[in-house]
Each structure stands twice: as C-alpha cells, then as structure tokens.
Protein backbone atom coordinates (compact mmCIF):
# COMPACT_ATOMS: atom_id res chain seq x y z
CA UNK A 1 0.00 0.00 0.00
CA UNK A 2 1.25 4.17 -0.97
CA UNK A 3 2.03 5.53 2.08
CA UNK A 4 0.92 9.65 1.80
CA UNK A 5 3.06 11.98 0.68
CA UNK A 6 3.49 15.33 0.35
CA UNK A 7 6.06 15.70 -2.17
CA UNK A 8 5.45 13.87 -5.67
CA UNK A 9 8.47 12.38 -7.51
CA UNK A 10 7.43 10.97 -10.48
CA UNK A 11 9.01 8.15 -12.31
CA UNK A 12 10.85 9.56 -15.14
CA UNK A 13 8.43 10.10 -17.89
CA UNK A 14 10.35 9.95 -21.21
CA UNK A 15 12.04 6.99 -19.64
CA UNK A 16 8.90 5.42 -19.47
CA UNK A 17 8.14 6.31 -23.12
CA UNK A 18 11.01 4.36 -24.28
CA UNK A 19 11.02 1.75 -21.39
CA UNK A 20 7.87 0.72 -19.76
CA UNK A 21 5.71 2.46 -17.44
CA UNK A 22 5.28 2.52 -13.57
CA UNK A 23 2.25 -0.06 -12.78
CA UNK A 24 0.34 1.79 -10.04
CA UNK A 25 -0.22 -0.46 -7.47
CA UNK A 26 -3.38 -1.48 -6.35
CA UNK A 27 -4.57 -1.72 -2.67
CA UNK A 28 -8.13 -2.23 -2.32
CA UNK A 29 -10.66 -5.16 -3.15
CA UNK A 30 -13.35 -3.19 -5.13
CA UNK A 31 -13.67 0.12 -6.80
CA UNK A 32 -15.42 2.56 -5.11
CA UNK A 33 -18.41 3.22 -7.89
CA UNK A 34 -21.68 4.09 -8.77
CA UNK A 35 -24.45 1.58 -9.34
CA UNK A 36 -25.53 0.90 -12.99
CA UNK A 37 -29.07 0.55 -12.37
CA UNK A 38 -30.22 3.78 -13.92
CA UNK A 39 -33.81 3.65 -16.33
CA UNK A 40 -32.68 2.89 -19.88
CA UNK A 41 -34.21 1.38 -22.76
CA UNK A 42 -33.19 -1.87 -24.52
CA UNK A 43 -31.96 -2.07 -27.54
CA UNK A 44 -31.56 -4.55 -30.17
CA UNK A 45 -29.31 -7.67 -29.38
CA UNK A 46 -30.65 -6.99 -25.42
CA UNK A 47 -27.86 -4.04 -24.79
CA UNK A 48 -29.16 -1.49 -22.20
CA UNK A 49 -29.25 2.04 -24.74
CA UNK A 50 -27.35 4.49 -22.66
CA UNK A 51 -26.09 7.90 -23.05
CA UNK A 52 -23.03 9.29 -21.74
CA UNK A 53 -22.18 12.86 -21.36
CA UNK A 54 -18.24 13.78 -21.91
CA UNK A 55 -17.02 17.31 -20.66
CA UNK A 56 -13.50 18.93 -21.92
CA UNK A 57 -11.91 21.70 -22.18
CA UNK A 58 -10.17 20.81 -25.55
CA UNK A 59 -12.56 23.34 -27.99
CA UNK A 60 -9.85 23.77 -31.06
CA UNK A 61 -10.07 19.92 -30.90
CA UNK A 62 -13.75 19.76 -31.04
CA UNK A 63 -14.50 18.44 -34.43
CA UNK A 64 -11.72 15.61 -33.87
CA UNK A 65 -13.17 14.74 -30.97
CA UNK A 66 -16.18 13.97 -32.03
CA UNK A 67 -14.78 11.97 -34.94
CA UNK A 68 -13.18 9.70 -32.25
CA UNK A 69 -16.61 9.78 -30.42
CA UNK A 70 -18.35 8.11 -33.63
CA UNK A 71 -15.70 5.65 -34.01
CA UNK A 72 -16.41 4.70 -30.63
CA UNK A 73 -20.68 4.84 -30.73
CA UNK A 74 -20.02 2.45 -33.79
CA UNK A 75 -17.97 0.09 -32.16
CA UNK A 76 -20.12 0.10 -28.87
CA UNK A 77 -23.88 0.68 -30.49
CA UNK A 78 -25.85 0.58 -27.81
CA UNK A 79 -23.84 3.39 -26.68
CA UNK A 80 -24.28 7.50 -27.77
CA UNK A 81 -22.04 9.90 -25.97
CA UNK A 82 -23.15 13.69 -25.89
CA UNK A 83 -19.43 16.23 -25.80
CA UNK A 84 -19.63 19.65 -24.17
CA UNK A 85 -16.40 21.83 -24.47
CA UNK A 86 -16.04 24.39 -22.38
CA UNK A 87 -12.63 26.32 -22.57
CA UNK A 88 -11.16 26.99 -19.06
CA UNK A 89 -11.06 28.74 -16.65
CA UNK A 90 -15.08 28.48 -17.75
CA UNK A 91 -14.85 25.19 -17.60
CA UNK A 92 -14.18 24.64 -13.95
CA UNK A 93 -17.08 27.18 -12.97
CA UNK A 94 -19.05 25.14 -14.40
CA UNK A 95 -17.50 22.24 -13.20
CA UNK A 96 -18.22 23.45 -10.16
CA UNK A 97 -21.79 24.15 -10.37
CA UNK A 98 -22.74 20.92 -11.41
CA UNK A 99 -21.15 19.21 -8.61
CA UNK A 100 -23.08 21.51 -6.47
CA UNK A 101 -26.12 20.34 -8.15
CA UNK A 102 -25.01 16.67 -8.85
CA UNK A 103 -25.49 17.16 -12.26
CA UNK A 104 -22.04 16.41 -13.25
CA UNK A 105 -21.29 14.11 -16.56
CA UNK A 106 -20.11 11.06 -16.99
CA UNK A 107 -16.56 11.59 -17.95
CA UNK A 108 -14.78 14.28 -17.17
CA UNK A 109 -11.45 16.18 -18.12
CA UNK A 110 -9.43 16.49 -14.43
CA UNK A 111 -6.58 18.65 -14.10
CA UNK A 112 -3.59 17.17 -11.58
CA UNK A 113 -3.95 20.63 -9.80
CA UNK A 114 -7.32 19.91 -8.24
CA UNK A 115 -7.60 15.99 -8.64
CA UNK A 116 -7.30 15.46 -4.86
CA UNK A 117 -9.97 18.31 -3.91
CA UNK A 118 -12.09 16.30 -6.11
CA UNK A 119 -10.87 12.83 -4.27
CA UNK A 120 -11.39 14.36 -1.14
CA UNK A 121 -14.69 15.88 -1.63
CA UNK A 122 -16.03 12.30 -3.16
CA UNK A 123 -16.76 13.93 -6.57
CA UNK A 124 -15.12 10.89 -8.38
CA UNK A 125 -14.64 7.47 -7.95
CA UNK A 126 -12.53 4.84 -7.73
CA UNK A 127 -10.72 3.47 -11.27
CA UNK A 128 -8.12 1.30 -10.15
CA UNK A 129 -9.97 -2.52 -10.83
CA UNK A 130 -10.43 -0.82 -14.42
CA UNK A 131 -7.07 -0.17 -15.02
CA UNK A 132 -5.60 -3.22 -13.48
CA UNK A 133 -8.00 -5.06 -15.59
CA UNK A 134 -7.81 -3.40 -19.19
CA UNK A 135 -4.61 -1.40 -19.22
CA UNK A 136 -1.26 -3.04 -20.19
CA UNK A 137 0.92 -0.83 -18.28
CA UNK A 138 4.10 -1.66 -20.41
CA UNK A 139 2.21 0.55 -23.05
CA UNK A 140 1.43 3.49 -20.84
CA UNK A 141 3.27 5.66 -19.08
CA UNK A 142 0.94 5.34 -16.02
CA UNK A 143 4.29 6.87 -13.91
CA UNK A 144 3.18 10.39 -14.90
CA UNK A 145 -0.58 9.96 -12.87
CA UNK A 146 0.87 9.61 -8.75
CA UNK A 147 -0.63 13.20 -8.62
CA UNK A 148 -4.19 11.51 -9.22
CA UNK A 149 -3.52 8.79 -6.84
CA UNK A 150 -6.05 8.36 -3.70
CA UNK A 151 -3.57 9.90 -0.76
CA UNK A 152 -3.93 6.99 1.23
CA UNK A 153 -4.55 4.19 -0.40
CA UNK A 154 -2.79 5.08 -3.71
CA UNK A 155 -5.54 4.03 -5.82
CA UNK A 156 -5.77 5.94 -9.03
CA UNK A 157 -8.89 8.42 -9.26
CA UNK A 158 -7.87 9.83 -12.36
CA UNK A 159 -6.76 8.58 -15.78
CA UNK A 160 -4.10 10.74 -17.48
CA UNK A 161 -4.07 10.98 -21.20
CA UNK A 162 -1.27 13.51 -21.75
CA UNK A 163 1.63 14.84 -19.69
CA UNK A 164 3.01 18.08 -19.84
CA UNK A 165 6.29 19.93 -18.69
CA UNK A 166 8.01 23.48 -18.74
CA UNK A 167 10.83 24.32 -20.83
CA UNK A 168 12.77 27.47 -21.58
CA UNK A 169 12.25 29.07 -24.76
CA UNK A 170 14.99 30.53 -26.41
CA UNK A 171 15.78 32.76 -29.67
CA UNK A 172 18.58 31.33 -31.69
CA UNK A 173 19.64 34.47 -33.65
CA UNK A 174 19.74 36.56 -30.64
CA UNK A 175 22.27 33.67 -28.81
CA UNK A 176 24.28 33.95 -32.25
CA UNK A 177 23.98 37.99 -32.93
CA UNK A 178 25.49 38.09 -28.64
CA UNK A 179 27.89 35.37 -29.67
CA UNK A 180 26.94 33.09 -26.36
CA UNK A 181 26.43 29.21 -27.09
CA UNK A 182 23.43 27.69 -26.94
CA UNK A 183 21.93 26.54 -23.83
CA UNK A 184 22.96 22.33 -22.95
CA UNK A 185 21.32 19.99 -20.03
CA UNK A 186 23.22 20.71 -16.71
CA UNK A 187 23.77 24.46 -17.63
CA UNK A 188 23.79 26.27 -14.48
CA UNK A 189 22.22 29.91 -13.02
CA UNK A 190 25.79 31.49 -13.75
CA UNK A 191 25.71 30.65 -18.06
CA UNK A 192 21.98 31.45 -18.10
CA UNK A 193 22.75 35.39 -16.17
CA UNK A 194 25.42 35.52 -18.52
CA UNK A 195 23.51 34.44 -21.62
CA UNK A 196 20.60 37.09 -20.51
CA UNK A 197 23.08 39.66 -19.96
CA UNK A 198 24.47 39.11 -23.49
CA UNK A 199 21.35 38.94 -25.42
CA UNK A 200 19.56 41.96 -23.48
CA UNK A 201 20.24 45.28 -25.40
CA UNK A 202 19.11 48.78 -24.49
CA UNK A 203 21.05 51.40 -21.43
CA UNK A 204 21.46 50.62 -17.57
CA UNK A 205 18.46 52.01 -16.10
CA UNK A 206 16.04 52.57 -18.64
CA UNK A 207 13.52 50.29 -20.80
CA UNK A 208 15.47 47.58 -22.62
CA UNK A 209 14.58 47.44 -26.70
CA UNK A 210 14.88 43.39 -25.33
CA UNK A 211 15.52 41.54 -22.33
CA UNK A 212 17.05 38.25 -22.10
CA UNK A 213 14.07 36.96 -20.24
CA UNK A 214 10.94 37.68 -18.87
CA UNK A 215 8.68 36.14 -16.60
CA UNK A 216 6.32 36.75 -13.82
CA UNK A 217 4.90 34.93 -10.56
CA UNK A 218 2.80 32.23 -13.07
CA UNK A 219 3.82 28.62 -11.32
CA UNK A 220 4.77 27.53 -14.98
CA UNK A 221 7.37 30.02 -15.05
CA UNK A 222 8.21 29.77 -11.30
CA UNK A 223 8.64 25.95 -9.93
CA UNK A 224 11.14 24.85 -12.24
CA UNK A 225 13.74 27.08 -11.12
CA UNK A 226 12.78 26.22 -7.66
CA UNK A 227 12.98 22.65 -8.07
CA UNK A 228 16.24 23.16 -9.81
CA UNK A 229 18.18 24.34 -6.90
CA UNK A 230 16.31 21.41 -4.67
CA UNK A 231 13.70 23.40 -3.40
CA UNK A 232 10.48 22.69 -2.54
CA UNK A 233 7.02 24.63 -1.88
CA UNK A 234 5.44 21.75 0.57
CA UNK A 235 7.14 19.94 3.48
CA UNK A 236 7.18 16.49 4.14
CA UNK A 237 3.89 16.44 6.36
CA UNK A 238 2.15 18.35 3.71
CA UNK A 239 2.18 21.70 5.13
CA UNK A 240 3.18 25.19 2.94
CA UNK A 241 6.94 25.84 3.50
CA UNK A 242 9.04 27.98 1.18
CA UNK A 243 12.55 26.23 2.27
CA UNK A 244 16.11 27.80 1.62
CA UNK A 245 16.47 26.31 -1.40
CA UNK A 246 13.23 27.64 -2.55
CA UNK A 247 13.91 31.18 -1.17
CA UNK A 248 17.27 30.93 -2.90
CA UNK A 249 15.64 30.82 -6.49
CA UNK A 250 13.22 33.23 -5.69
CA UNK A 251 15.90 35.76 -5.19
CA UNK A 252 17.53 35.03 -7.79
CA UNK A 253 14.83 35.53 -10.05
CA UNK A 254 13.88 38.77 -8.45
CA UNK A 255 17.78 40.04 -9.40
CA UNK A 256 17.17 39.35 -12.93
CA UNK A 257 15.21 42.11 -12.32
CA UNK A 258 16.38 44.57 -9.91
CA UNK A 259 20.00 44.11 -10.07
CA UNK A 260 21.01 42.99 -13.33
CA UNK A 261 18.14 44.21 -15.43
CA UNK A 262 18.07 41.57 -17.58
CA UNK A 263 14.27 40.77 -17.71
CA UNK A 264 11.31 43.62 -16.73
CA UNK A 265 9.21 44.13 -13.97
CA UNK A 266 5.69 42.36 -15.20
CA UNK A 267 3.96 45.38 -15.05
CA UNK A 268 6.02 46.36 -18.12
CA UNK A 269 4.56 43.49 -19.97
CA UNK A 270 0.91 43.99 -18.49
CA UNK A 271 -2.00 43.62 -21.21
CA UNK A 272 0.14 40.98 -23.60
CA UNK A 273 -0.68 36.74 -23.83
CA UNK A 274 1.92 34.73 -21.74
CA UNK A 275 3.54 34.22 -25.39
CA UNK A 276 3.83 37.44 -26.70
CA UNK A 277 6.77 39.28 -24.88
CA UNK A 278 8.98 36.37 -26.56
CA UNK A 279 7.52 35.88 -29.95
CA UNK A 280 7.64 39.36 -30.46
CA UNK A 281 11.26 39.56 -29.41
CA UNK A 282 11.08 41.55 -26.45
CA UNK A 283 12.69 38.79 -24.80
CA UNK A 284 15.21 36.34 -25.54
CA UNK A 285 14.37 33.96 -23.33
CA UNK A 286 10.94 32.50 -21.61
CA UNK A 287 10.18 29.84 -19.58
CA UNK A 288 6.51 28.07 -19.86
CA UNK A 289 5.01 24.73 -20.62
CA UNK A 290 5.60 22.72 -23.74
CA UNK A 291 1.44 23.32 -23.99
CA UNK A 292 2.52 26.89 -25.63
CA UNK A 293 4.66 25.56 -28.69
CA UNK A 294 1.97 26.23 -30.87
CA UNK A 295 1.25 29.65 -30.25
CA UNK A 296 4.77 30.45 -30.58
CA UNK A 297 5.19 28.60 -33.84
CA UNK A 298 2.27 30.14 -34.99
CA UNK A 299 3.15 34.23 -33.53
CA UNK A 300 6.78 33.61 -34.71
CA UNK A 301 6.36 31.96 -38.04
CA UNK A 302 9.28 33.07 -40.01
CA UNK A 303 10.86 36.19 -37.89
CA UNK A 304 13.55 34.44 -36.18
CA UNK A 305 15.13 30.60 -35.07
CA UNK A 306 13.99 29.59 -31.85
CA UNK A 307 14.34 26.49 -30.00
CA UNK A 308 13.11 24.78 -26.47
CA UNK A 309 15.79 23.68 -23.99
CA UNK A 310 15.99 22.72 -20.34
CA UNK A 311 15.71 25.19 -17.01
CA UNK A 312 19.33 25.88 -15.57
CA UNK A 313 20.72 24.21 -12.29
CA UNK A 314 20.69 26.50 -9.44
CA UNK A 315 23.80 26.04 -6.82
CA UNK A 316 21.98 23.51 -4.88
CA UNK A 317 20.61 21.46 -7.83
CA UNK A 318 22.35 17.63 -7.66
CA UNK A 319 20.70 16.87 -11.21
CA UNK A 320 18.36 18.54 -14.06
CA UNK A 321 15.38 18.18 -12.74
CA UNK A 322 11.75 18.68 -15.07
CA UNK A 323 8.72 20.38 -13.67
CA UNK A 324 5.38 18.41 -15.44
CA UNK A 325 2.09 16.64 -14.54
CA UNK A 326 -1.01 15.25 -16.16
CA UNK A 327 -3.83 15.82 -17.75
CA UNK A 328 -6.67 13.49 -17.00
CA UNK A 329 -9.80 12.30 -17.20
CA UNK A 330 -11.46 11.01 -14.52
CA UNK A 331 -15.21 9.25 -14.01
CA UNK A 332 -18.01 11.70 -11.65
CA UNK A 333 -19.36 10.09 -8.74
CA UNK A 334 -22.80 11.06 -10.35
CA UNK A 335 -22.25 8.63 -13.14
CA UNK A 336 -25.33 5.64 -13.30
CA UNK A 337 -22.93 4.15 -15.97
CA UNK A 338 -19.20 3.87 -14.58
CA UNK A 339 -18.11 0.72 -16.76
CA UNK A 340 -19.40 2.06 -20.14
CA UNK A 341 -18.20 5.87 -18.48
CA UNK A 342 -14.78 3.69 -18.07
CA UNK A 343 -14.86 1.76 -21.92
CA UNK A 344 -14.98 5.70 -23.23
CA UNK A 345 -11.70 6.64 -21.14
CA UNK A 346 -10.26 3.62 -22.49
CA UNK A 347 -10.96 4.75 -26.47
CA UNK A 348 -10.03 8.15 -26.26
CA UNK A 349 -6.41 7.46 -24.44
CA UNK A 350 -5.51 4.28 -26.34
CA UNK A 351 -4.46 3.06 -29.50
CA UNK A 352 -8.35 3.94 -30.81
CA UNK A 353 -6.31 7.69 -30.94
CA UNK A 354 -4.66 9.11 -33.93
CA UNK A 355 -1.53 11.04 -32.22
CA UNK A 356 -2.86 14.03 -34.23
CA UNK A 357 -5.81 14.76 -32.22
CA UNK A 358 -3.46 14.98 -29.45
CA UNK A 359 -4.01 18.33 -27.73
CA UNK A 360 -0.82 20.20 -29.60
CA UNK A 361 2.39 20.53 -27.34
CA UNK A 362 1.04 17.40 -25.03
CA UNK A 363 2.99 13.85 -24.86
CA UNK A 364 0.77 11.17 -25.16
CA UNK A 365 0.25 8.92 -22.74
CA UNK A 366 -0.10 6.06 -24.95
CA UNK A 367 3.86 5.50 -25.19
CA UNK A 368 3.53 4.16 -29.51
CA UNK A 369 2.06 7.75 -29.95
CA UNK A 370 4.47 9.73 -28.40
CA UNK A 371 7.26 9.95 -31.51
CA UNK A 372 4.89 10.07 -33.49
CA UNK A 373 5.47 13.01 -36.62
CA UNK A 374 2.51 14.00 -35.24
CA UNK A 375 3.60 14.91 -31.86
CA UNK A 376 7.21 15.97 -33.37
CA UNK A 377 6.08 17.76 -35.89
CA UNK A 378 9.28 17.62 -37.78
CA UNK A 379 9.84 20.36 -40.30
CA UNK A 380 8.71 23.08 -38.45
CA UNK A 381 10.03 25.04 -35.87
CA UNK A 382 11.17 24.35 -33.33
CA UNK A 383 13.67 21.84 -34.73
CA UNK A 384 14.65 19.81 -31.83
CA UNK A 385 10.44 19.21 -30.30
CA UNK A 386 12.24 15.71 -29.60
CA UNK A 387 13.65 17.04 -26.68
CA UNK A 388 10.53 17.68 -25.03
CA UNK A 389 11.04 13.66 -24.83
CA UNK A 390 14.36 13.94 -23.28
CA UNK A 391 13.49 16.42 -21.09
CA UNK A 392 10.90 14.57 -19.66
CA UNK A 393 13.43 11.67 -18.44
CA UNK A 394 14.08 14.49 -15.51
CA UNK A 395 10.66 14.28 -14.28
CA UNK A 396 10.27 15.32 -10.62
CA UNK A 397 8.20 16.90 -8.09
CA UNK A 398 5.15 19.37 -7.92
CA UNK A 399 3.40 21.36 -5.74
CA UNK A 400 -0.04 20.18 -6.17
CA UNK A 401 -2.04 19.90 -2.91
CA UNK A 402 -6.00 20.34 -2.06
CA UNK A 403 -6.77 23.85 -2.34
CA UNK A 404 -3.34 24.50 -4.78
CA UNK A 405 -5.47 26.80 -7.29
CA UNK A 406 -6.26 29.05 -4.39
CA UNK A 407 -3.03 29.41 -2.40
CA UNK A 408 -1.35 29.37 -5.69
CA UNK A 409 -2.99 32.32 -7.27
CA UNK A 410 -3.90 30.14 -10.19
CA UNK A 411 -7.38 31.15 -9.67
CA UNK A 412 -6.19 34.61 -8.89
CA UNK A 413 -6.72 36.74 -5.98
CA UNK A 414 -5.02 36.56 -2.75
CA UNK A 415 -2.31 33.91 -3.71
CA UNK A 416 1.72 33.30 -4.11
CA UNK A 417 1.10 34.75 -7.88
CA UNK A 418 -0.21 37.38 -6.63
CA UNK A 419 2.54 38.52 -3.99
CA UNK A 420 5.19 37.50 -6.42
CA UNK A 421 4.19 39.92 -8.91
CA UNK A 422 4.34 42.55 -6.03
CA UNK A 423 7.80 41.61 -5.61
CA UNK A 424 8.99 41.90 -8.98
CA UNK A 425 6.83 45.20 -9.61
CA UNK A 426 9.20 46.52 -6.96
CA UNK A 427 6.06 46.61 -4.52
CA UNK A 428 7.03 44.29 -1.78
CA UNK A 429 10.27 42.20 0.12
CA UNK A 430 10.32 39.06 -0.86
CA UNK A 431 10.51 37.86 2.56
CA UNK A 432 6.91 38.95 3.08
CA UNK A 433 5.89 37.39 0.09
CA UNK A 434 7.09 33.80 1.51
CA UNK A 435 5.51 34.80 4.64
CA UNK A 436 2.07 35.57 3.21
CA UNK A 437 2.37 33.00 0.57
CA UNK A 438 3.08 30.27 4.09
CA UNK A 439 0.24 31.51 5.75
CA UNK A 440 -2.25 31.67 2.65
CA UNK A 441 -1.07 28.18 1.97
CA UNK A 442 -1.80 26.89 5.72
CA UNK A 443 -4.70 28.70 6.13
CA UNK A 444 -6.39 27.06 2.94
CA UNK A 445 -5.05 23.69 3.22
CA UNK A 446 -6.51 23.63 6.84
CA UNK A 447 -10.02 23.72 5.66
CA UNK A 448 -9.48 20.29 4.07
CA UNK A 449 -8.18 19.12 7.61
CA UNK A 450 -11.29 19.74 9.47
C-alpha cells in the first residue's frame, strides 16, 4: 500500500516512453463506484441504450473529438455519448456548479492541480480494478498519474491521457547575434545570467529594446527554477513551507530584475498573452510549458530561429530536474454508468487515438504515440520538439495539494502569484511574500483538515 506523501516524484516520464511504465499499485478489493441501475431502454441484441455525457476543455479539438466519439458509438452501439467543451477557466465554474447540483457528466477532463480536492470531496470514484484489468501498463506511461492517486490508499482516481512539462524558450539568432552558445542539459544559473546579460540590449536604467528573459509569478514560469536548486514549496507532512532552497531561487529571479536588469518588472509586460513578450522579441528567453509551442510557432512563423531547452541548475541542484504533470480524465461520482463511463476513457487514451488529435504541445500517454510526426512535428520550428522527450526523463516533483489553485494564485486573488508579482513590480520584500504566501497556503489547506 502508498504511504501519503506530500512531495510527488514521479518516475521519469520519457524513460517510461522508451522503457515501460510505472504499474500503479493497487490496494483495495473493489472500486469505489456508482451503481448501474439507472432507467434505460433496450436495444436490439438486449444491450441497455445508454447515453453518456463527456465534458472537456479541448474546444480547437472539437471536431476531432467527435470523430473519435463516432468511431467509438459504432464500435459500442448501444452506446451515444453527448461532448460539451467548455474552454477553461469556464470550464471549472461550471465544473463546479454541477457538482453543487449533482449534475455532473459522466466523464470528465481532471486537471492534476485539483484531482485530490475532487478525491477528497467524493466527486469521483474509484478506477483502479479498471485499469488493473484493461490497461497493459508496459504501453502506458501510467508513472506520470501519482498526482491523481487516492492519498492513502494510492488508488488511481484519475486517468491521465497527456503529460506536460516546462521548458525554456529561447531565440537562436539573438544567442548567435550576442555570440553566447546555446543553452545544454546541466547548464547552471551562472551561463543562463550571462547568456541574458548578453542577449539583453538597451542602457542601464532605462527600458530595454529586449531583455534576455521575462517572466512573472505564473507557477509555470516559477517551480522549475525552484525545483532546480532542490527546493520545494510543501514539506514532508504536507504543510506550505518555502525552504532555503526555494527562497534561494526566488531571489535570484527577483535580481534578474532589480539588479542585473536583464528581464522587466511584469507590469512592463501587463495587457500581452503569456507568449507574446517572446515571440515578439522583447525577450530572448521564456520559460513556460511545452502546452505553448503552438502559439509560438504560430506568432513567430518566419521572424527568427527559436528552440526549447531545459531550465538551468541552481547552486543547490544535484541533477536537471523537469517540472510536469497530467492531464486526465477522470469518471463523476454522479455517473449511473461507470463501466461504459470507463470503456470511453479507455478509447479516447488508447491506440483507438490518432496522435494528431493529441491536444498540440502534449505527450501522449499512450507511449507508440508519443514519436509520433505528429507529436514531433518535424519540419517546423522548433527543430529539436524531440527534446521535449528527453526532457521529460528528468521528471520530478510538484506542488499540487488540495486547495493549490487558491493558495497558488492560479485562480487569482489573494495567492503566491499574486505577492510575487508585487515583488517583482518593486512593490514588496520578498521575505513577506514567503511569509504571506506560508500563511495563505496553511490557512487554505486547513479547511481540508477539518
């Protein structure tokens, strides 16, 4: 039986593409669903005619989806599914509504941010006899889905069907115009300063013409310099700790800032996409999730080479360490139909799905698909996507915990986005920042405790 635990370290996930896949153990004699006995018709042959709804957030994928959805009402016809996408963060208002009303569908896109709130709160069920019984686990890289795992127990409450992870972002021709090599794996906080001061043109003390970075308190552009000093946002017994190693990254970000003036206070960047700053080379450099590679191919077409590679080491870092999770899907406890809910997760994160109605920038799950030209795109920039495979062997933790969208900021308001932006507006010490973003973080995962 998984002991809990606080801090996830996944199994490497690229390793598993190539490899095999971690087999999630299980630990209990039944899984924990809903009964099937809802009123349905018959149909011919004697099959029960039932409907399934399907929720995601995947809208630019809407008319594959429902391609796959076919292929799968023809193969199972006794079965119609009804698809409602919803783009977030819409989706998870409404998410949240219809658990409120228990109205929620049968299946269910779950993001590994708020899969245990949703464990906790009994909103879905149980999976794990499924997947012991259907999945081959040398074909998926099941590794990537601890952050869906029952706390517990360590049954799985969650299916994932893609991973993602952050890389840095990084314009070629400025790296060659500044005459500083390109950035390698095990590059450290010392060549990436120098690399930013190189590539960042414009007078001390005065708006840059480009930086050689930008960023702001967004966790996708914050963890994965934390974790690469070995640092960590939540302590062994689950509580919110910014630790030295944390703190350490923190303020060294905040220097690229203030002190060397290599990247701009956010505030400078205010009303552009998470994208833009970099694709319209105000930056040289960018750190975000592989999930963005289309909007840069797309902004950037032609103006310049560009190319993803991995977050430096910080001082304390041992090893390059990856910051990723999954995307899931996951069955509602409202479901009257968990098998045939559970036969639809199975189609639409199997082989039953071409690689190129995989959500763009996303690594299949399903390890055949994953180097696939689909997912690689080859041709196009940028011209080394394979190492968002490589990258991936470095998989470690996260800081997902109940309540992470709130103490986070993710959501927005009062959150660790939140005060980090204050910081690097010039607005407020990072030490308070740590100590607001501890005592937001306590304060909210307490509620879950009582």
């Amino acid at each position: 039986m998984t002991t809990k635990k606080s801090r996830r370290n996944r199994a490497p996930v690229a390793a598993a593409l190539a490899v095999g896949a971690l087999v999630l153990a299980a630990c209990g004699d039944s899984a924990d669903q809903s009964d099937t006995d809802a009123e349905t018709d018959t149909g011919a042959g004697g099959a029960e005619e039932i409907t399934l709804t399907y929720y995601n957030w995947a809208t630019d994928l809407e008319a594959q989806e429902l391609e796959l959805i076919a292929e799968f009402e023809e193969a199972h016809p006794h079965i119609s599914v009804q698809l409602e996408s919803v783009a977030t963060p819409e989706y998870w208002t409404r998410a949240e509504a219809m658990a409120a009303s228990g109205d929620l569908p049968d299946v269910m896109y779950m993001s590994s941010g708020y899969v245990q709130e949703w464990i906790h709160d009994d909103l879905i069920i149980n999976i794990q006899e499924y997947v012991d019984r259907d999945i081959d686990a040398e074909q998926y890289a099941l590794g990537t889905a601890e952050d869906a795992q029952h706390p517990e127990s360590g049954e799985l409450y969650a299916f994932p069907y893609a991973f993602v992870h952050t890389v840095l972002y990084y314009n070629v021709d400025a790296f060659e115009e500044a005459g500083v090599p390109e950035p390698t794996e095990g590059w450290t906080w010392d060549d990436f300063l120098e690399a930013a001061q190189a590539t960042t043109i414009g007078a001390p003390g005065s708006q840059k013409e480009r930086y050689g970075h930008n960023f702001f308190g967004r966790y996708t552009q914050i963890e994965s310099w934390i974790f690469n000093n070995g640092g960590h946002l939540v302590a062994e017994d689950g509580s919110i700790v910014v630790d030295d190693n944390a703190a350490e990254a923190l303020a060294f970000l905040e220097s690229l800032i203030h002190e060397h003036e290599v990247a701009p206070e956010p505030r400078e960047m205010e009303g552009m996409e998470n994208h833009e700053p970099f694709t319209r080379g105000l930056s040289a450099m960018w750190v975000d999730g592989i999930f963005a590679l289309d909007s840069v191919r797309n902004a950037v077409a032609d103006d310049f080479t560009w190319r993803i590679a991995p977050i430096p080491r910080g001082p304390q870092a041992t090893e390059d360490v990856s910051y990723g999770w999954s995307d899931l899907m996951a069955i509602s406890a409202d479901s009257d139909h968990p098998e045939e809910a559970w036969m639809l997760i199975d189609w639409l994160t199997g082989a039953e799905r071409p690689a190129e109605t995989v959500e763009a920038g996303k690594i299949p799950i399903y390890m055949p698909a994953a180097d696939d030209d689909a997912i690689l795109q080859p041709g196009v920039q940028p011209d080394n996507q394979e190492f968002m495979l490589e990258w991936g062997e470095h998989a470690g933790p996260t800081s997902f915990t109940m309540g992470w969208g709130e103490w986070r900021g993710y959501t927005g308001g009062d959150g660790m986005e939140a005060f980090l932006d204050e910081v690097l507006n010039g607005r407020m010490s990072l030490e308070e920042a740590i100590d607001r973003t501890e005592t937001r973080g306590n304060e909210v995962i307490s509620r879950f405790e009582q």
